[in-house]
C-alpha atoms as a PDB file:
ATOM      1  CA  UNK A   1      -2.693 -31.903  17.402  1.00  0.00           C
ATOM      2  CA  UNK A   2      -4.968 -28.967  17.222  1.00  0.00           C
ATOM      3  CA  UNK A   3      -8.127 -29.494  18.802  1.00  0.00           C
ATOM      4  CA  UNK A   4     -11.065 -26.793  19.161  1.00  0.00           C
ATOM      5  CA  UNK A   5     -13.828 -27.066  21.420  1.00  0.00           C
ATOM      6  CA  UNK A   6     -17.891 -25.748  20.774  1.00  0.00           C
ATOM      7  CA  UNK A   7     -20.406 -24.981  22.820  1.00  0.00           C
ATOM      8  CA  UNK A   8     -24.364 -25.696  21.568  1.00  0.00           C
ATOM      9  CA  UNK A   9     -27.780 -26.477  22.907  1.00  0.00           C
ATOM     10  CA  UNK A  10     -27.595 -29.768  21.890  1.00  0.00           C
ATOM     11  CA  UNK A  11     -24.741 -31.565  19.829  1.00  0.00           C
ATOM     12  CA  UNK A  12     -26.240 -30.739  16.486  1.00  0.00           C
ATOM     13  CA  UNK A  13     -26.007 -26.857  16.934  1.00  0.00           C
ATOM     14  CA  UNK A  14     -22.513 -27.138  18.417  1.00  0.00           C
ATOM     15  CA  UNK A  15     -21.181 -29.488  15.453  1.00  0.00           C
ATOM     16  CA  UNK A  16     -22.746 -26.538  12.853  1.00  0.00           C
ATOM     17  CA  UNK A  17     -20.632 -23.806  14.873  1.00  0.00           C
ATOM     18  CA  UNK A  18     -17.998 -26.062  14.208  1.00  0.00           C
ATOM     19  CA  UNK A  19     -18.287 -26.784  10.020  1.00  0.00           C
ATOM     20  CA  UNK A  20     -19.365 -22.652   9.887  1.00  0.00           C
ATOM     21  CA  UNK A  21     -16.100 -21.823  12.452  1.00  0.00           C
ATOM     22  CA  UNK A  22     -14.286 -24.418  10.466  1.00  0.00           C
ATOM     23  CA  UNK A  23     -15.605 -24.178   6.657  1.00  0.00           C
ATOM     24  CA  UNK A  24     -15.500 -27.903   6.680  1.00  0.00           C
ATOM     25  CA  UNK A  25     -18.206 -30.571   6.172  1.00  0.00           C
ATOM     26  CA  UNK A  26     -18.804 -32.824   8.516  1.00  0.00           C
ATOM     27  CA  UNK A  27     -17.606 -35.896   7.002  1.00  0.00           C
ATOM     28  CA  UNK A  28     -14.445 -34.077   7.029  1.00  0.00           C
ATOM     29  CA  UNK A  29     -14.363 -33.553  11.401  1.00  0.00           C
ATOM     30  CA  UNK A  30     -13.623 -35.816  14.073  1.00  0.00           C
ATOM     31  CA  UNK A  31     -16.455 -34.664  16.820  1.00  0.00           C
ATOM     32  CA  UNK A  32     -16.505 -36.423  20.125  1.00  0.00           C
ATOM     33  CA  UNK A  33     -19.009 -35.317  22.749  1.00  0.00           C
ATOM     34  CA  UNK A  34     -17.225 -34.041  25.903  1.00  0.00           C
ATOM     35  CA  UNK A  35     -19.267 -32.624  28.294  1.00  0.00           C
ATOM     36  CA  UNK A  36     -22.654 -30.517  29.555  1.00  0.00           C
ATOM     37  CA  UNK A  37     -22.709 -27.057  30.727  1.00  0.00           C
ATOM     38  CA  UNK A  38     -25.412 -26.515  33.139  1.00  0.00           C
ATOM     39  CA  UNK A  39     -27.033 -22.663  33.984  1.00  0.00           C
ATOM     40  CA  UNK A  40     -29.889 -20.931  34.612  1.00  0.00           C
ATOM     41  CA  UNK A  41     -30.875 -21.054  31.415  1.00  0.00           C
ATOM     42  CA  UNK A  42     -31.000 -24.709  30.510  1.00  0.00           C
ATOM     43  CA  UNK A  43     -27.894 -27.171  29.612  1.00  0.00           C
ATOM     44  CA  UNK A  44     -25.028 -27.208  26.561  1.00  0.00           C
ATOM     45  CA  UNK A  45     -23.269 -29.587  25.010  1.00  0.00           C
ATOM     46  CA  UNK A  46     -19.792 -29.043  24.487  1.00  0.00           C
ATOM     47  CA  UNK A  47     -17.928 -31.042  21.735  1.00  0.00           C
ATOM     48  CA  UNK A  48     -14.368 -31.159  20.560  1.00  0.00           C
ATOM     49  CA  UNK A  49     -13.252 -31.013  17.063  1.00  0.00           C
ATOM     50  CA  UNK A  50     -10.482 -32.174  15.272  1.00  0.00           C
ATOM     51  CA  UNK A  51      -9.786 -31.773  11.276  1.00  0.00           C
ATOM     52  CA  UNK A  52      -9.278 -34.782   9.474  1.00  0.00           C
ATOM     53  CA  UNK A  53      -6.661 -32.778   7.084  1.00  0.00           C
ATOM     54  CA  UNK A  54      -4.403 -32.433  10.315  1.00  0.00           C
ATOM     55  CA  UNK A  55      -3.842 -36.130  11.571  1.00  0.00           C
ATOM     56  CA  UNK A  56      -1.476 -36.792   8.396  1.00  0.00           C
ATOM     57  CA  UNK A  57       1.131 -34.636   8.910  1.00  0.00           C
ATOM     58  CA  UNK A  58       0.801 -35.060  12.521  1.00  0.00           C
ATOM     59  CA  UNK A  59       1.492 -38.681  12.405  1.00  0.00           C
ATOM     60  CA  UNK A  60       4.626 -37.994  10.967  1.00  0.00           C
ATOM     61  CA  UNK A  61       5.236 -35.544  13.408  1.00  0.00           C
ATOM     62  CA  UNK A  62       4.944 -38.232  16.654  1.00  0.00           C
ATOM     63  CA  UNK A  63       6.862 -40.874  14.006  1.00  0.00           C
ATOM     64  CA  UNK A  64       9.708 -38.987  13.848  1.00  0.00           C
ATOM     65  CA  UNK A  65       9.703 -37.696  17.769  1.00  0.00           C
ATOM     66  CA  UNK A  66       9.475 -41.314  18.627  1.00  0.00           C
ATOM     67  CA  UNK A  67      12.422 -42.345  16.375  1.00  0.00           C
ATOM     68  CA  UNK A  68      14.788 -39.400  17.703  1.00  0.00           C
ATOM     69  CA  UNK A  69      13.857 -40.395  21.284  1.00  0.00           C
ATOM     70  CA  UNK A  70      15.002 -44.081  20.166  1.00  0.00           C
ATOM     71  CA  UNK A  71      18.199 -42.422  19.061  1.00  0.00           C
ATOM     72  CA  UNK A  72      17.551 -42.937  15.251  1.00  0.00           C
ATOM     73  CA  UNK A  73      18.080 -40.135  12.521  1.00  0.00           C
ATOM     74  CA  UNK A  74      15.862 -40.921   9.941  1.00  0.00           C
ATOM     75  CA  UNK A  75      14.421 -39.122   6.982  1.00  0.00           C
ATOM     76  CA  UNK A  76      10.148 -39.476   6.430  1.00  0.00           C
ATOM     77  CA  UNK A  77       8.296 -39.858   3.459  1.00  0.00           C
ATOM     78  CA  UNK A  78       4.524 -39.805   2.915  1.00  0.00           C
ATOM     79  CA  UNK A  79       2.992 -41.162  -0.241  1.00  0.00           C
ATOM     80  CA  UNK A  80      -0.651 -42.582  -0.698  1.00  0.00           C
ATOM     81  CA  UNK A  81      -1.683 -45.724  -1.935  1.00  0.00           C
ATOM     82  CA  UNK A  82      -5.624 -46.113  -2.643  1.00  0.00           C
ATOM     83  CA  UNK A  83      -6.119 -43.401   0.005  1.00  0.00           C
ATOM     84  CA  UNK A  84      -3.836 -44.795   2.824  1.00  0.00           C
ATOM     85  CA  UNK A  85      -1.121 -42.835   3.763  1.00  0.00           C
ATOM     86  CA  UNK A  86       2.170 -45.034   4.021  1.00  0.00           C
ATOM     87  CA  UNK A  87       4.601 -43.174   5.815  1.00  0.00           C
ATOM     88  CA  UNK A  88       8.348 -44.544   4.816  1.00  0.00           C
ATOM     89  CA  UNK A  89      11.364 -44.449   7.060  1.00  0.00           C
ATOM     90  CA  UNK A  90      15.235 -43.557   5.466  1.00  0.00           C
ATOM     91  CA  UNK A  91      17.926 -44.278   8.146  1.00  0.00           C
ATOM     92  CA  UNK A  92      21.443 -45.511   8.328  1.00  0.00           C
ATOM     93  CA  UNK A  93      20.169 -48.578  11.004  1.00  0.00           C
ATOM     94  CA  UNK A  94      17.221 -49.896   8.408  1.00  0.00           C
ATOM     95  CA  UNK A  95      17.894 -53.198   9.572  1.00  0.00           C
ATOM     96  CA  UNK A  96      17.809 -52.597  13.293  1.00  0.00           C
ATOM     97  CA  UNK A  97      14.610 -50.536  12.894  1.00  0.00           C
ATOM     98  CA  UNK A  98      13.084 -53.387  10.604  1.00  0.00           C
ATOM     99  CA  UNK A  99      14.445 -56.309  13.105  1.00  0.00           C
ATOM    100  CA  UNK A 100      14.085 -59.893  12.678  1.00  0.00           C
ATOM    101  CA  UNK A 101      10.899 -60.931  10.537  1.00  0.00           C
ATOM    102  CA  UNK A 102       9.498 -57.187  11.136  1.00  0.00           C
ATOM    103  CA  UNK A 103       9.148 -57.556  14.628  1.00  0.00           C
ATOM    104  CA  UNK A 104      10.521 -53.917  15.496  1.00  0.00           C
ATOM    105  CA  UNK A 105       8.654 -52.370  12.397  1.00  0.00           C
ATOM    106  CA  UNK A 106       5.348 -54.032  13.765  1.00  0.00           C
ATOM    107  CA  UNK A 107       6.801 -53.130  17.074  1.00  0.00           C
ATOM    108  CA  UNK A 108       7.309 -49.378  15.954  1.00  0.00           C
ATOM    109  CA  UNK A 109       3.582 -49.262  14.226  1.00  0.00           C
ATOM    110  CA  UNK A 110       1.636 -50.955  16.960  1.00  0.00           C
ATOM    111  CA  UNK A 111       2.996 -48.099  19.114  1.00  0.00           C
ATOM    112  CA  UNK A 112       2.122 -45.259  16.825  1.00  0.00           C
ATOM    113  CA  UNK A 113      -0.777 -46.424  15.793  1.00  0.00           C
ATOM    114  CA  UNK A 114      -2.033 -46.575  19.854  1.00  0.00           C
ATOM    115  CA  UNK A 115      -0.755 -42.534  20.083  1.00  0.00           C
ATOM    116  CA  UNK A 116      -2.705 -41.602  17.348  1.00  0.00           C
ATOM    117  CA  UNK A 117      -5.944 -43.588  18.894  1.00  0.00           C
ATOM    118  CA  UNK A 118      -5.690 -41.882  22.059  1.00  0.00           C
ATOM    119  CA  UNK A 119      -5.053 -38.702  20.185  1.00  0.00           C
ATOM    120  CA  UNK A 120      -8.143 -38.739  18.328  1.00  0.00           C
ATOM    121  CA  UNK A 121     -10.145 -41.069  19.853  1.00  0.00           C
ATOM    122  CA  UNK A 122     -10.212 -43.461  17.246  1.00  0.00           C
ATOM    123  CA  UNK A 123      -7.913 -46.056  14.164  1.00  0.00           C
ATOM    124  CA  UNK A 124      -6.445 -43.975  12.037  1.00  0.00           C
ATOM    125  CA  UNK A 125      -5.577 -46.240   8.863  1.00  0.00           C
ATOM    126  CA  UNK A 126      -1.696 -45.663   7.846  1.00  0.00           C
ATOM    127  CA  UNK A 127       1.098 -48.057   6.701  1.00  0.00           C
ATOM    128  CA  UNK A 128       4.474 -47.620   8.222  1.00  0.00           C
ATOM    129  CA  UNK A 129       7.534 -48.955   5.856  1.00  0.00           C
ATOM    130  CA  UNK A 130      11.170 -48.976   5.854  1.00  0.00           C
ATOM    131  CA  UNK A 131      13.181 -48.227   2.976  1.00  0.00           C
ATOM    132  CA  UNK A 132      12.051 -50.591  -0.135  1.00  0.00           C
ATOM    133  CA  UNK A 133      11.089 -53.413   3.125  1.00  0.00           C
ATOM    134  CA  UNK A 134       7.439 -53.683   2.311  1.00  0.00           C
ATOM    135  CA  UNK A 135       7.887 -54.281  -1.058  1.00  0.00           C
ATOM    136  CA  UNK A 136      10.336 -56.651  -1.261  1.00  0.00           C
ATOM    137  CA  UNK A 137       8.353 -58.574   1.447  1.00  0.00           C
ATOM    138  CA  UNK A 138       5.158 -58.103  -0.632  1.00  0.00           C
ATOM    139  CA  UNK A 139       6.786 -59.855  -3.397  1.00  0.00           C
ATOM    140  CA  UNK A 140       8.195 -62.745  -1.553  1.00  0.00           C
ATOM    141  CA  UNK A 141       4.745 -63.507   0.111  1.00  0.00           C
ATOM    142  CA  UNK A 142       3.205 -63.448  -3.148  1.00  0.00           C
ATOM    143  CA  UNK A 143       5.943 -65.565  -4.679  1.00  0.00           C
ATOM    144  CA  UNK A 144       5.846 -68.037  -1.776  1.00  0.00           C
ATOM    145  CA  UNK A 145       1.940 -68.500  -2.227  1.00  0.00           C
ATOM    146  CA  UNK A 146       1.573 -69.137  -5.607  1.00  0.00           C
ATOM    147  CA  UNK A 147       4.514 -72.109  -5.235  1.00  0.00           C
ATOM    148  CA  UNK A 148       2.193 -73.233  -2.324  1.00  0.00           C
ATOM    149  CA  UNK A 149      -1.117 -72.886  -4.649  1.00  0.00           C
ATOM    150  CA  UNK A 150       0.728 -75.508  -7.484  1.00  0.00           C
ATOM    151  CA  UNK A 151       1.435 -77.481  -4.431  1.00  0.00           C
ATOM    152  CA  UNK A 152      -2.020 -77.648  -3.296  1.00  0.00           C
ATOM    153  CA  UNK A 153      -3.634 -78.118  -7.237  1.00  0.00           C
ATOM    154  CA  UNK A 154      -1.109 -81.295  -8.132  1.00  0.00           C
ATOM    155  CA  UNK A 155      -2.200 -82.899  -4.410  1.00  0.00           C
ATOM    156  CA  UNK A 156      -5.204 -81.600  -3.937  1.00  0.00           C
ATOM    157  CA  UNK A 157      -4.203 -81.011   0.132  1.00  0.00           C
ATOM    158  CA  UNK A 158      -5.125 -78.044   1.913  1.00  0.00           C
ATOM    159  CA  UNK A 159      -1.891 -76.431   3.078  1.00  0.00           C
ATOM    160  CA  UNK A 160      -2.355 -73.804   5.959  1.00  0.00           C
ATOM    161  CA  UNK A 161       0.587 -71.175   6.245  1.00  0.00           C
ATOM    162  CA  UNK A 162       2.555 -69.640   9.341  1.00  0.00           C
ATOM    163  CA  UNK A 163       0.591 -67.107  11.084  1.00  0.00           C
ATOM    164  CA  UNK A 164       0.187 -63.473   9.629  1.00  0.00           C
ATOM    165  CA  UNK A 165      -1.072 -60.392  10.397  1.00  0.00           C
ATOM    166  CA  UNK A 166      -4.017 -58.830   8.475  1.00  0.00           C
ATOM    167  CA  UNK A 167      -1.593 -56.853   5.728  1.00  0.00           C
ATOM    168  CA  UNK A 168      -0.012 -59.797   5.017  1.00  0.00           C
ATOM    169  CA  UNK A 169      -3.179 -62.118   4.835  1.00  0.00           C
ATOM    170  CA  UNK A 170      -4.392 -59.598   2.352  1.00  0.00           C
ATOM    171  CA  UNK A 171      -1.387 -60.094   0.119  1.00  0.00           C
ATOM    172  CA  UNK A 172      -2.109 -64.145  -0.351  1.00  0.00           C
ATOM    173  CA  UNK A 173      -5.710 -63.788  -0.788  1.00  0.00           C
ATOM    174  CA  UNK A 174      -5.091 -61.151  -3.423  1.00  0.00           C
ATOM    175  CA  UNK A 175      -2.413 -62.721  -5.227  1.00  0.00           C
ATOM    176  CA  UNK A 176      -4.458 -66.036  -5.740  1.00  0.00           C
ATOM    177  CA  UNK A 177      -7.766 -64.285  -5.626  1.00  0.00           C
ATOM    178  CA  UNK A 178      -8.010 -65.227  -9.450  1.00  0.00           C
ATOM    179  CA  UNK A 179      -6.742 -68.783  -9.255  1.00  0.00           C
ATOM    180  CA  UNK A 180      -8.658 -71.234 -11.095  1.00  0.00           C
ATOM    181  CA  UNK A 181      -7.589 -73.994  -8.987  1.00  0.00           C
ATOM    182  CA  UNK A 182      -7.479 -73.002  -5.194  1.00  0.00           C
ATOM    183  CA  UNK A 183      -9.012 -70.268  -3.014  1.00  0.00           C
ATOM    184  CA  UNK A 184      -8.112 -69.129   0.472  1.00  0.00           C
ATOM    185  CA  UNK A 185      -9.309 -68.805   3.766  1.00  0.00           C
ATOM    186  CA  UNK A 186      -8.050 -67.147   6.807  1.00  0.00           C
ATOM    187  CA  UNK A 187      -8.647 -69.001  10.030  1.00  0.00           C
ATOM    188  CA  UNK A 188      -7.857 -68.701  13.935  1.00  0.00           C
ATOM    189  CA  UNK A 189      -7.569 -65.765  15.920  1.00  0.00           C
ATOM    190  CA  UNK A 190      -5.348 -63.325  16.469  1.00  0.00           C
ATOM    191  CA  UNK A 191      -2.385 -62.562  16.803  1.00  0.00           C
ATOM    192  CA  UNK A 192      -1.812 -66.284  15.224  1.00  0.00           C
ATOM    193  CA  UNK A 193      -4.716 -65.695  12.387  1.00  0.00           C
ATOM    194  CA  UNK A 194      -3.433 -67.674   9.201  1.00  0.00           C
ATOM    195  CA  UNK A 195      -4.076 -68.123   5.478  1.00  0.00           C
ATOM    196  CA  UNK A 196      -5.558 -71.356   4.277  1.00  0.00           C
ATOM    197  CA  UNK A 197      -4.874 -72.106   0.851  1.00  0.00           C
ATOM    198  CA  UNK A 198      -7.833 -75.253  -0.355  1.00  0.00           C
ATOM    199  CA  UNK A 199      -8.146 -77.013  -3.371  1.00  0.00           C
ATOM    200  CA  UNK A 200     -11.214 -76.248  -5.398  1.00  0.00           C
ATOM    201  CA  UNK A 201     -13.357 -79.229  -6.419  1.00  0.00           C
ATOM    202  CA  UNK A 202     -13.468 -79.442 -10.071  1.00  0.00           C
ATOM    203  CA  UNK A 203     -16.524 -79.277 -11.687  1.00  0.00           C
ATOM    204  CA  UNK A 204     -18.435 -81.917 -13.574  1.00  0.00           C
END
C-alpha cells in the first residue's frame, strides 16, 4: 500500500500539499496525523496519506497472498454491490475454504479485514464470498424467515432465531421489512446477537 507523507505548519496546510501533490479532494484521502517536526523556526505537522482509489485492488492483493500462503490456488473477482466491493473466491477446495456453517469464510474475512485496519488505520467495508456461497445462503435465510414469520402470525409467539452476525441479521430484517403481520428485532450482544421475529398487534 502506497503511502506518502507531508510536511505543513499545521495539519491543514500539510493536507492541501497533499490534494495539490495528489489532485484529489479530500473526501477522497485517508490522512492520519503522525508526528511534529520541531526547529528553529517553529514546529510542523507531518501527516500521511493514503488514496482511497488504492485500498481496492490492494485488498485483493493481501486476499490472494493470504490464500497462496494457506496453500490454496484460487482465482479473485471484484464486483460492487451498492458501493461495497465483494471480492469472490474461485478454487478447486470451495468447500474447505467455506467450512462448516462459514466458519473458515468468516474465519478468512475477520483476518483480512484486521490487515486492512492496521494498514490504513481504519474498517474498510468489503464482502468476501466464495463461489455462488453467499447467495445461495442469502436465499435460504430469507426462505427460512418468512416460514418463521407465518409461524409467528398464526400463533402470535415471538420466535427468536440462532445467533447471526450483522450480514446475516440484515438479510431477515430486510426480507420481512414489509410484512404486514410481524416485524423484527435484533437483540443480545455479540458475537451471539440474534433476530427476533414479534407479532404485530392488530389494530382496532
Amino acid at each position: 500500500m502506497e503511502k506518502h507523507k507531508f510536511v505543513g505548519k499545521n495539519k491543514e496546510d500539510a493536507i492541501n500539499q497533499a490534494k495539490i501533490s495528489l489532485q484529489e479532494v479530500e473526501e477522497n484521502l485517508i490522512i492520519r496525523e503522525i508526528g511534529e517536526q520541531k526547529s528553529l523556526f517553529g514546529k510542523k505537522i507531518e501527516i500521511e496519506v493514503i488514496e482511497k482509489r488504492n485500498i481496492k485492488p490492494y485488498v485483493k492483493e493481501v486476499l490472494s497472498n493470504l490464500l497462496k500462503d494457506l496453500g490454496f490456488e484460487a482465482k479473485i473477482e471484484i464486483r460492487s454491490s451498492k458501493d461495497t466491493p465483494i471480492y469472490t473466491i474461485y478454487s478447486d477446495h470451495d468447500s474447505l475454504l467455506i467450512g462448516k456453517n462459514g466458519r473458515n469464510l468468516n474465519a478468512l474475512f475477520t483476518l483480512v479485514n484486521q490487515m486492512i485496519k492496521n494498514e490504513i488505520g481504519e474498517t474498510y467495508k468489503f464482502l468476501l464470498n466464495v463461489s455462488d456461497y453467499k447467495e445461495k445462503k442469502e436465499k435460504n435465510i430469507e426462505f427460512l424467515a418468512r416460514r418463521l414469520a407465518k409461524e409467528v402470525k398464526e400463533s402470535q409467539v415471538a420466535v427468536k432465531m440462532d445467533s447471526m452476525n450483522s450480514y446475516e441479521r440484515r438479510i431477515v430484517h430486510n426480507a420481512l421489512s414489509k410484512n404486514k403481520y410481524v416485524y423484527t428485532e435484533s437483540i443480545g450482544e455479540e458475537p451471539n446477537r440474534a433476530v427476533v421475529i414479534k407479532p404485530k398487534e392488530e389494530e382496532k
